[in-house]
PDB file of N, CA and C in Angstrom:
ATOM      1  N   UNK A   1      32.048   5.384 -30.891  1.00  0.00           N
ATOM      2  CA  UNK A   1      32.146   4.484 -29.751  1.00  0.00           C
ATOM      3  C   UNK A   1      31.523   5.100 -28.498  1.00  0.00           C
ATOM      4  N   UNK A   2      31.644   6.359 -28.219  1.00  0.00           N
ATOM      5  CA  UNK A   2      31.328   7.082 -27.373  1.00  0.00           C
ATOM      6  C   UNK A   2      30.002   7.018 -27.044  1.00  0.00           C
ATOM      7  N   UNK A   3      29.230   7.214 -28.308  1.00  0.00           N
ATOM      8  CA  UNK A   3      28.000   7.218 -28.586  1.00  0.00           C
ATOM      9  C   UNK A   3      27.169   6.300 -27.926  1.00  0.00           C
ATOM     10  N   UNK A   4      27.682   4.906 -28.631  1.00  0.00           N
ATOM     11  CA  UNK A   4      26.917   3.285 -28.556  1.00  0.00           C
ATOM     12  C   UNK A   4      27.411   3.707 -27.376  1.00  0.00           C
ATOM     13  N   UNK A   5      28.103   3.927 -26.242  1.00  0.00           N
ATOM     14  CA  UNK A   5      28.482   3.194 -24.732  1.00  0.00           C
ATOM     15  C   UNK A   5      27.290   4.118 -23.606  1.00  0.00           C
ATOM     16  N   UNK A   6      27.751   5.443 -24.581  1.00  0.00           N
ATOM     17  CA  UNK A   6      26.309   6.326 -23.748  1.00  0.00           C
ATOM     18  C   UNK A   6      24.514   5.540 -23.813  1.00  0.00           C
ATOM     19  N   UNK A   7      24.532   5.304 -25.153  1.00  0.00           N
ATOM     20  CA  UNK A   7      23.081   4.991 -25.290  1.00  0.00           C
ATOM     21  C   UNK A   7      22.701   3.497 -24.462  1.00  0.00           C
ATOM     22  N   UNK A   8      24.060   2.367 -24.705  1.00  0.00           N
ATOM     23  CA  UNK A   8      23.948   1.409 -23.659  1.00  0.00           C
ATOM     24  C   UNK A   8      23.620   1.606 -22.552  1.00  0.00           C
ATOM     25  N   UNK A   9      24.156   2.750 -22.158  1.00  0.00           N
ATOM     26  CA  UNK A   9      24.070   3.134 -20.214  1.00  0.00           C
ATOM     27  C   UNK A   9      22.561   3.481 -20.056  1.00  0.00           C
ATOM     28  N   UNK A  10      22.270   4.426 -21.077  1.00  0.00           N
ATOM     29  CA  UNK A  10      20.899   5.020 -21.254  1.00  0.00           C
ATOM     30  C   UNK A  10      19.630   4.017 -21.059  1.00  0.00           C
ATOM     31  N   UNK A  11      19.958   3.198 -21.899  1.00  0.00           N
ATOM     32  CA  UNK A  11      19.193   1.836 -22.004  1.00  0.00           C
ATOM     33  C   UNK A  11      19.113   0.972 -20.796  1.00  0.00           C
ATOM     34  N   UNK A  12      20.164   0.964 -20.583  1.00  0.00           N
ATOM     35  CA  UNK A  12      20.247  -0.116 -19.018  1.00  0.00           C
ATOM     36  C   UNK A  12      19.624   0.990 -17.894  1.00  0.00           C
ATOM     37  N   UNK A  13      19.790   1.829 -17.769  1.00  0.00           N
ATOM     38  CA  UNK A  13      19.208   2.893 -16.685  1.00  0.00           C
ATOM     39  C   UNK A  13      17.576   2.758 -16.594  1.00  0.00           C
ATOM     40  N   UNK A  14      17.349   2.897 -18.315  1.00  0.00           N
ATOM     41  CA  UNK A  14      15.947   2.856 -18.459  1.00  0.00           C
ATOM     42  C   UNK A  14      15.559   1.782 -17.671  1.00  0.00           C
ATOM     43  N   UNK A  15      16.050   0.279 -17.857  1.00  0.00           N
ATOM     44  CA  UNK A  15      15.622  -0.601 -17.832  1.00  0.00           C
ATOM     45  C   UNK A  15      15.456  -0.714 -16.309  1.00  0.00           C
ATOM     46  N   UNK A  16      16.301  -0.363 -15.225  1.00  0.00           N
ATOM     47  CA  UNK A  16      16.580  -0.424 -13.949  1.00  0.00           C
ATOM     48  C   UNK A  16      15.514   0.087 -13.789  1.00  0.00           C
ATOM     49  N   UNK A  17      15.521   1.561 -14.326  1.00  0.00           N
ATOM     50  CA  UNK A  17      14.394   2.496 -13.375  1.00  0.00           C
ATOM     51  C   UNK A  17      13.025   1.577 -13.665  1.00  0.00           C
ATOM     52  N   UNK A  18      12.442   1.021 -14.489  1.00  0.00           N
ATOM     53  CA  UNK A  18      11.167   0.745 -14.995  1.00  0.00           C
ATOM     54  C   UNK A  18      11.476  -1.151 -14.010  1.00  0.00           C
ATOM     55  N   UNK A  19      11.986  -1.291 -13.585  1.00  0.00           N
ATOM     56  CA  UNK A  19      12.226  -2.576 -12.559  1.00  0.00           C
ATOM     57  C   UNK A  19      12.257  -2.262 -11.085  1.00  0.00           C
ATOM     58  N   UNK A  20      12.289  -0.837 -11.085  1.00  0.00           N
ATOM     59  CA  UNK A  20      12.546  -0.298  -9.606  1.00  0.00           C
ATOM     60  C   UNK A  20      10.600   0.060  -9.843  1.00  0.00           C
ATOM     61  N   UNK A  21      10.136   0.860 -10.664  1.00  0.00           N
ATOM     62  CA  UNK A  21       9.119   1.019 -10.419  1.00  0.00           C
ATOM     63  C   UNK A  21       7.882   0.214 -10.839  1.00  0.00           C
ATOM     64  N   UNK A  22       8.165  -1.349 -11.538  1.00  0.00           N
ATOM     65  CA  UNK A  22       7.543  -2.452 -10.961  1.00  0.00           C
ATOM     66  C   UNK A  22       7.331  -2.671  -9.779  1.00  0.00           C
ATOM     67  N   UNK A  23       8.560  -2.395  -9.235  1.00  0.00           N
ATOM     68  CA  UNK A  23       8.555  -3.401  -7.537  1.00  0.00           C
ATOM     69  C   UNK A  23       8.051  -2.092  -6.410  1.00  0.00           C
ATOM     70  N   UNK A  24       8.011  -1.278  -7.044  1.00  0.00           N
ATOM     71  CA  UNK A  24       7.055  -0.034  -5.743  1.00  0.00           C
ATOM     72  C   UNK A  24       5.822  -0.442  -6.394  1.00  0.00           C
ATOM     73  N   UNK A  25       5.403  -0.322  -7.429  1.00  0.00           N
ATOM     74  CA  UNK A  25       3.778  -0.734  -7.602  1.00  0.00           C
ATOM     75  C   UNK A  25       3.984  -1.771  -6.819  1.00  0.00           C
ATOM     76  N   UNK A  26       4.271  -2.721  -7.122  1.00  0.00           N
ATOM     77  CA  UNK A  26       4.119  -3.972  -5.986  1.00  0.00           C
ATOM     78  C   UNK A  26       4.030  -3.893  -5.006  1.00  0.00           C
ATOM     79  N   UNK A  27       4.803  -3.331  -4.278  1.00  0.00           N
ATOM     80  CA  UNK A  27       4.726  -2.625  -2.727  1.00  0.00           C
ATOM     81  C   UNK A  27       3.620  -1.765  -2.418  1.00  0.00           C
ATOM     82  N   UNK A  28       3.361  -0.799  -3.082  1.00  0.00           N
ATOM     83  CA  UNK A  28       2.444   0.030  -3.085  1.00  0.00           C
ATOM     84  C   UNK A  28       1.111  -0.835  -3.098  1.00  0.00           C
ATOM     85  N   UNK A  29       0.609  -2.046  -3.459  1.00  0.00           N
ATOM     86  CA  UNK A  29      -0.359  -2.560  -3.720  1.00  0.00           C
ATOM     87  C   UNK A  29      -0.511  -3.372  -2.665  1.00  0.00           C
ATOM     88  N   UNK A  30       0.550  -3.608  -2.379  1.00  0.00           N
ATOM     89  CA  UNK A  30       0.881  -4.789  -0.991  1.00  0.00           C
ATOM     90  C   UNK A  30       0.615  -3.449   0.441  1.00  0.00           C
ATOM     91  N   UNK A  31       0.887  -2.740   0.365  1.00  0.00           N
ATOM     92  CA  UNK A  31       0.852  -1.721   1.476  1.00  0.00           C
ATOM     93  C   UNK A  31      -0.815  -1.561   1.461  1.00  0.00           C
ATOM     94  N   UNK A  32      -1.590  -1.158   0.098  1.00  0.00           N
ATOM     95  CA  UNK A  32      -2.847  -0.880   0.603  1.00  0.00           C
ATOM     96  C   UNK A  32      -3.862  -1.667   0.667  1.00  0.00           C
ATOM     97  N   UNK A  33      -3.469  -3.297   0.537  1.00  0.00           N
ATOM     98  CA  UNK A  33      -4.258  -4.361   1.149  1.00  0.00           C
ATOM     99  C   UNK A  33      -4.129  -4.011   2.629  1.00  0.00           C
ATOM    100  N   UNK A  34      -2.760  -4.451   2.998  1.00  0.00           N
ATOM    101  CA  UNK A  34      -2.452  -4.086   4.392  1.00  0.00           C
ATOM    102  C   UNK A  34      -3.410  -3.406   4.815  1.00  0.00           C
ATOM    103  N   UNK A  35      -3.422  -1.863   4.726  1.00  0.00           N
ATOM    104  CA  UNK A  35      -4.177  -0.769   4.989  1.00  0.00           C
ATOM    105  C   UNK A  35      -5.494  -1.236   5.658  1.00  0.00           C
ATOM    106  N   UNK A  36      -5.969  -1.517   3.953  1.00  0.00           N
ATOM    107  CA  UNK A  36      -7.574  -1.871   3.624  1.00  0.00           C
ATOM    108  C   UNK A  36      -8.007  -2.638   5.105  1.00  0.00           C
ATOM    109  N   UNK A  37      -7.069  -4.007   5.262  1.00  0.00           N
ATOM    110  CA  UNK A  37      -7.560  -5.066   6.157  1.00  0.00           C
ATOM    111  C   UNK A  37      -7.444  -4.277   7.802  1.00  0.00           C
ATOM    112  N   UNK A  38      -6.360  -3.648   8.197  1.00  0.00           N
ATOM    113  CA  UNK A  38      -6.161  -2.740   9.514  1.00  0.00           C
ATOM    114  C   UNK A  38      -7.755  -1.879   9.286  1.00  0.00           C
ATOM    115  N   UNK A  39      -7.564  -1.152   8.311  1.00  0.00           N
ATOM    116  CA  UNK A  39      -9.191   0.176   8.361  1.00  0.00           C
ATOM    117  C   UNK A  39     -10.569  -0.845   8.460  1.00  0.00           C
ATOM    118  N   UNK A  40     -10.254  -2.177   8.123  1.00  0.00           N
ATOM    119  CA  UNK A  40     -11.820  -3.230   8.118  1.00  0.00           C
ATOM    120  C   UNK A  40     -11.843  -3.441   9.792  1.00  0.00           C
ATOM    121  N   UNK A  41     -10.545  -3.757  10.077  1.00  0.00           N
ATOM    122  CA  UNK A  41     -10.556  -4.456  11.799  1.00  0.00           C
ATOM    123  C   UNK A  41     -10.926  -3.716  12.869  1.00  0.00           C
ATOM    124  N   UNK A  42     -10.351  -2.231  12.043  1.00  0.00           N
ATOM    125  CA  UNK A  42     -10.725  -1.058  13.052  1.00  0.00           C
ATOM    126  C   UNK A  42     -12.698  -0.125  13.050  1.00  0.00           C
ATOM    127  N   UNK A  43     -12.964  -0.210  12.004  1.00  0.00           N
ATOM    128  CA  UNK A  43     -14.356  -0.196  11.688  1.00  0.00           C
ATOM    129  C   UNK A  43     -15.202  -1.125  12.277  1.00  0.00           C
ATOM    130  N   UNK A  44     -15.168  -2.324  12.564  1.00  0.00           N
ATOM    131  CA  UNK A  44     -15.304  -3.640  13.290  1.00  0.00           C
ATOM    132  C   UNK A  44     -15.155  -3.292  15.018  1.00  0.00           C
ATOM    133  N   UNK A  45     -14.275  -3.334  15.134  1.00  0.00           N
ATOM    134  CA  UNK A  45     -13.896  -2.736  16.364  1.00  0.00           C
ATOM    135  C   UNK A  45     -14.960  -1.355  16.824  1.00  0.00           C
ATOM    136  N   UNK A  46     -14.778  -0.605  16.216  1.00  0.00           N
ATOM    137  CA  UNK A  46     -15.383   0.960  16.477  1.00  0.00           C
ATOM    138  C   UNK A  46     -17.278   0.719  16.364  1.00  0.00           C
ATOM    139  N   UNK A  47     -17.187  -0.301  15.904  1.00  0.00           N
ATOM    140  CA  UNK A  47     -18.953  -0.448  15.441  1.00  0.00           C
ATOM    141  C   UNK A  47     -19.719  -1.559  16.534  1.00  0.00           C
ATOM    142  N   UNK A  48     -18.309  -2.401  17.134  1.00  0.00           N
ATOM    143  CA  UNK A  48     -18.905  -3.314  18.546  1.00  0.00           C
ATOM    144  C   UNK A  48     -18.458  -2.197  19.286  1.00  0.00           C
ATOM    145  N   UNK A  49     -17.864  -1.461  19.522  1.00  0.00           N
ATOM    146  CA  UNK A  49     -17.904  -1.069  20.640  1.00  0.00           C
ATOM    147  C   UNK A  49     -19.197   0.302  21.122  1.00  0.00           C
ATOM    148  N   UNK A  50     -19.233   1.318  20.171  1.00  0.00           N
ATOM    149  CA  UNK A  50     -20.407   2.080  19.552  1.00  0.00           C
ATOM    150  C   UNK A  50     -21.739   0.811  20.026  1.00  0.00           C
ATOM    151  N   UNK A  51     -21.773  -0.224  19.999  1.00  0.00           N
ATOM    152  CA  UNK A  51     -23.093  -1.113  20.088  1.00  0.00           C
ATOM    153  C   UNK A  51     -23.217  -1.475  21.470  1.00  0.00           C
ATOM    154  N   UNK A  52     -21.745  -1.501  22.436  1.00  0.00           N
ATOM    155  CA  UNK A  52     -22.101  -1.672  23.518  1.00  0.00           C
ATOM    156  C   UNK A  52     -22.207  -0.694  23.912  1.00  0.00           C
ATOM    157  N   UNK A  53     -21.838   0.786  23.761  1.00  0.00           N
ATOM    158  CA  UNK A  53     -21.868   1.822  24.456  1.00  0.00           C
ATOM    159  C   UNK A  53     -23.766   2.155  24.505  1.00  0.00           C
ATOM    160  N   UNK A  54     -24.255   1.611  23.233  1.00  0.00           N
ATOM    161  CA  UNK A  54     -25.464   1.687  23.347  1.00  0.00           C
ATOM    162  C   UNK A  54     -26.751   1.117  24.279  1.00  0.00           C
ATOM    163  N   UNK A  55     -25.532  -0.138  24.473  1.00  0.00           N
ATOM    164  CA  UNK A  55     -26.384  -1.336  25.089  1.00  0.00           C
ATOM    165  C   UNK A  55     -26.130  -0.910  26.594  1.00  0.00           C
ATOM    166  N   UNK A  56     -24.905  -0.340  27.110  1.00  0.00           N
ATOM    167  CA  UNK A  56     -24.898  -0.096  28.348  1.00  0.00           C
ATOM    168  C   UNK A  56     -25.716   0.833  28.797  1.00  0.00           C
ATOM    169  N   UNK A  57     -25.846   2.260  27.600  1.00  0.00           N
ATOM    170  CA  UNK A  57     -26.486   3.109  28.490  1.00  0.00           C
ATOM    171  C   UNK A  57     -28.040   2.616  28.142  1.00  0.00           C
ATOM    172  N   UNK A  58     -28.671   2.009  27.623  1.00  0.00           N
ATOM    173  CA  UNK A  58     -30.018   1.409  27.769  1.00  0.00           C
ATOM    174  C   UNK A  58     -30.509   0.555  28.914  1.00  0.00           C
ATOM    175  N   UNK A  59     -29.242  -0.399  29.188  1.00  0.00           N
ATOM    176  CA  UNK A  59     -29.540  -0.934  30.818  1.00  0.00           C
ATOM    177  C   UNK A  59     -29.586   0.524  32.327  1.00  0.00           C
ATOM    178  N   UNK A  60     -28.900   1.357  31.791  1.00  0.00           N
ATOM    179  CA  UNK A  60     -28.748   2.112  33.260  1.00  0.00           C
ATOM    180  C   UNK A  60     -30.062   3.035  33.349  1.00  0.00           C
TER     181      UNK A  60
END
């Protein structure tokens, strides 16, 4: 009896942990879209502004 109640627990643990680390991949995947789209806006940003810094000092 001892046995079957350990290996149940064993089993259900398994099962938790491998449901806990579904849902961090998930997260984890969801975090580095996030990322991705912030590092695009900021590259964007850094590349108009780099274009005016160019454009200003060509007028002076």
């Amino acid at each position: 009896m001892r046995g079957e109640s350990l290996s149940w627990e064993v089993s259900r643990a398994a099962r938790v942990f491998a449901e806990l680390a579904e849902e961090l991949d998930r997260l984890v995947t969801s975090l580095k879209a996030e990322f991705a789209e912030e590092d695009i806006k900021l590259i964007r940003r850094l590349r108009a502004r780099r274009g005016v810094c160019r454009g200003s000092r060509a007028s002076s």
